[in-house]
C-alpha atoms as a PDB file:
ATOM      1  CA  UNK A   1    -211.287 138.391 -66.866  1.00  0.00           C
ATOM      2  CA  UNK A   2    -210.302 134.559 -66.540  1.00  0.00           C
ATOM      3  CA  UNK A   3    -206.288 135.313 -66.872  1.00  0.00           C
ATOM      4  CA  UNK A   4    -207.025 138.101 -63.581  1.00  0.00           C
ATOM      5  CA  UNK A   5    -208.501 135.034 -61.415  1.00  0.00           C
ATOM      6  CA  UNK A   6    -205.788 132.655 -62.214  1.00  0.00           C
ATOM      7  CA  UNK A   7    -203.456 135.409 -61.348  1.00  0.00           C
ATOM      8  CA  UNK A   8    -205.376 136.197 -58.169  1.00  0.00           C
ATOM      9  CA  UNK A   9    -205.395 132.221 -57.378  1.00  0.00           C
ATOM     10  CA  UNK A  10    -201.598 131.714 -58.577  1.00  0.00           C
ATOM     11  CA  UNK A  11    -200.895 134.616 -56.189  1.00  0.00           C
ATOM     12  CA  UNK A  12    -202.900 132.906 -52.866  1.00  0.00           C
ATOM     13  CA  UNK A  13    -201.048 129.776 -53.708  1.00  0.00           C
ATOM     14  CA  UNK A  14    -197.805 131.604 -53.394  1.00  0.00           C
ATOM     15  CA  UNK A  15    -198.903 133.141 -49.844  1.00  0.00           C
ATOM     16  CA  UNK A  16    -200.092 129.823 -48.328  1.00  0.00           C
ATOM     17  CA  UNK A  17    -196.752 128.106 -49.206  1.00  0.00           C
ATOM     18  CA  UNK A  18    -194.718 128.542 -45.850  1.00  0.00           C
ATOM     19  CA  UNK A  19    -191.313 129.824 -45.866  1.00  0.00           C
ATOM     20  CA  UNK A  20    -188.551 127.177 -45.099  1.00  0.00           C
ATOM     21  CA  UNK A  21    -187.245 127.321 -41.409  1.00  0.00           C
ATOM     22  CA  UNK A  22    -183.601 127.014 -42.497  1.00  0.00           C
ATOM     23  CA  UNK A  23    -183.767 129.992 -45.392  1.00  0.00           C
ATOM     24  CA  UNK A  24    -185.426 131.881 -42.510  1.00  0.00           C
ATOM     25  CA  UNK A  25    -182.372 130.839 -40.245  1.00  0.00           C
ATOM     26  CA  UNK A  26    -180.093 131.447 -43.020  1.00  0.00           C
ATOM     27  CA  UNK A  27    -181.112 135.108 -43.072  1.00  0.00           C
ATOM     28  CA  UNK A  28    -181.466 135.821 -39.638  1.00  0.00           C
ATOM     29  CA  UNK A  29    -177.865 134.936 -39.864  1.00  0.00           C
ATOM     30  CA  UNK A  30    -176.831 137.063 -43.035  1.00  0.00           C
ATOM     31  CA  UNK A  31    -178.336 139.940 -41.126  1.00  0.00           C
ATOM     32  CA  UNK A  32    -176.663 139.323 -37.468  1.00  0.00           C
ATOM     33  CA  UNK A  33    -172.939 138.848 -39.648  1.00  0.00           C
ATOM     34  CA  UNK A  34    -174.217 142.411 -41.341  1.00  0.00           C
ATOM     35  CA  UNK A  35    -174.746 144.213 -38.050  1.00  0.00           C
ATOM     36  CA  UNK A  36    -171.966 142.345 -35.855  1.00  0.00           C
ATOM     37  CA  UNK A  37    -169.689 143.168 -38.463  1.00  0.00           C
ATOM     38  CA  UNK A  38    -170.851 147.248 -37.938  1.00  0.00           C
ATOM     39  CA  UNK A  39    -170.161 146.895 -34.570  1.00  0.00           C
ATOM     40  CA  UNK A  40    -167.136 145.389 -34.395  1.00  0.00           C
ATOM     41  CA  UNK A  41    -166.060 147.433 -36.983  1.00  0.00           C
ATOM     42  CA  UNK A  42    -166.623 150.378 -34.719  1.00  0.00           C
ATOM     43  CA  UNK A  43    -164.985 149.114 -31.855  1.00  0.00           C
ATOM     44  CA  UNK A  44    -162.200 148.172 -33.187  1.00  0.00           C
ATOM     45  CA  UNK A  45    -161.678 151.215 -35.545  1.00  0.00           C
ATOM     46  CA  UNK A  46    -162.113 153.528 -32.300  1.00  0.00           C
ATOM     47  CA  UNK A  47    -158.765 154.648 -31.364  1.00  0.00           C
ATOM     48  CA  UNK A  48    -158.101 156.526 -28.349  1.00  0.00           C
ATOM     49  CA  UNK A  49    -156.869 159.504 -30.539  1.00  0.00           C
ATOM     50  CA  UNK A  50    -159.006 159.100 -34.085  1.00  0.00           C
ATOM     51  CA  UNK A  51    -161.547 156.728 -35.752  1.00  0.00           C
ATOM     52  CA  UNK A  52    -159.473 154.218 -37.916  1.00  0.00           C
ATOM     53  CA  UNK A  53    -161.809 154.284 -41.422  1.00  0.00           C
ATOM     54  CA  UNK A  54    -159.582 151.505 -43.097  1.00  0.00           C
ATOM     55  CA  UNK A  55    -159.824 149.553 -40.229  1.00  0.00           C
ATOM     56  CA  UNK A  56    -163.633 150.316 -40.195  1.00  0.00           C
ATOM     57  CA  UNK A  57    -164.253 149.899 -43.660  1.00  0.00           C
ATOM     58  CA  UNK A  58    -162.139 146.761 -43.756  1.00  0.00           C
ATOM     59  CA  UNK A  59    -164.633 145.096 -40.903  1.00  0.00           C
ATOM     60  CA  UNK A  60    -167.748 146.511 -42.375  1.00  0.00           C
ATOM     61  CA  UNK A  61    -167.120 145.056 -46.257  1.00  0.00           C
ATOM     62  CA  UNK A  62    -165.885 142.024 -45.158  1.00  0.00           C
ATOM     63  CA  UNK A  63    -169.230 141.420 -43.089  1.00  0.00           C
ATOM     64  CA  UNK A  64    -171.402 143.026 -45.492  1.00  0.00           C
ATOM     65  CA  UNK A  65    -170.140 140.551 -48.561  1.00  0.00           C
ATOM     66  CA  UNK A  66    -170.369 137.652 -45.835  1.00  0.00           C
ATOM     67  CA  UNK A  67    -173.624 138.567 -44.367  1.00  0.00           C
ATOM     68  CA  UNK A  68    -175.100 138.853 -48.353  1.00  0.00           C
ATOM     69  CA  UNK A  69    -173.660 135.501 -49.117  1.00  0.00           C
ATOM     70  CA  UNK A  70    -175.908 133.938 -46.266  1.00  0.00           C
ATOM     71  CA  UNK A  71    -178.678 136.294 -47.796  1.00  0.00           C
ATOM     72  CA  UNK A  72    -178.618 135.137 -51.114  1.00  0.00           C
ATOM     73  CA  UNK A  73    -178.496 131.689 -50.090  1.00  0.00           C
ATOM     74  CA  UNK A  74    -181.413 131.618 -48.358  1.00  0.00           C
ATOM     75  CA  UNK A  75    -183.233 133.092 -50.836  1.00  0.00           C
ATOM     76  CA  UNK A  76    -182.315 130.346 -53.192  1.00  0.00           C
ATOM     77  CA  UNK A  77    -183.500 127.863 -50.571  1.00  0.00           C
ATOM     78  CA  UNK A  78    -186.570 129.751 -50.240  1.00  0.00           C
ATOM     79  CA  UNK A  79    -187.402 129.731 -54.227  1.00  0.00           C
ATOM     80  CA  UNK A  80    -186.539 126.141 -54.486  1.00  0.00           C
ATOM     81  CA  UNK A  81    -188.863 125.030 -51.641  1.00  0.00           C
ATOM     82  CA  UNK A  82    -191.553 127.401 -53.168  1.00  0.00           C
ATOM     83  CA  UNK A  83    -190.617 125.567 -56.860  1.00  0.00           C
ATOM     84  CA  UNK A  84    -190.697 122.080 -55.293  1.00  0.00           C
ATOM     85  CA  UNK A  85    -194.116 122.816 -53.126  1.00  0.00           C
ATOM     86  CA  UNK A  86    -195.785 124.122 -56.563  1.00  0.00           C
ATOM     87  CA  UNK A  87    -194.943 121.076 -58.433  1.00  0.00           C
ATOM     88  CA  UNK A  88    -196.207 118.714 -55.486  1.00  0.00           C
END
């Protein structure tokens, strides 16, 4: 019963802890490189006679590994402010 209510508690403690502003930024970023690189990737593939799915596919990976980069980084900003505001 005791190890349920710390659990609870440890949870709310984990909700009240605010995200930081630049791991936020960092994956509104990630996301925009994601879908910019979609886009682009369409535009420039469409040819006036076919779609050009190397030229597609070439856009879209390079964004998607980019965009996931930015992603991953701000979740490790994200866990280290959440580690740091725990042991303050």
């Amino acid at each position: 019963m005791d190890n349920s209510v710390k659990q609870e508690s440890a949870e709310q403690k984990a909700e009240e802890i605010p995200q930081n502003p630049i791991s936020i930024t960092m994956m509104c970023i990630g996301i925009g490189i994601i879908v910019a690189g979609i886009i682009i990737g369409a535009f420039m593939a469409d040819d006036v006679l076919d779609f050009q799915w190397s030229i597609f596919l070439t856009w879209f990976l390079t964004s998607f590994v980019s965009g996931f980069i930015f992603i991953g980084f701000a979740e490790i900003i994200n866990i280290l402010h959440k580690i740091e505001k725990k042991r303050a």
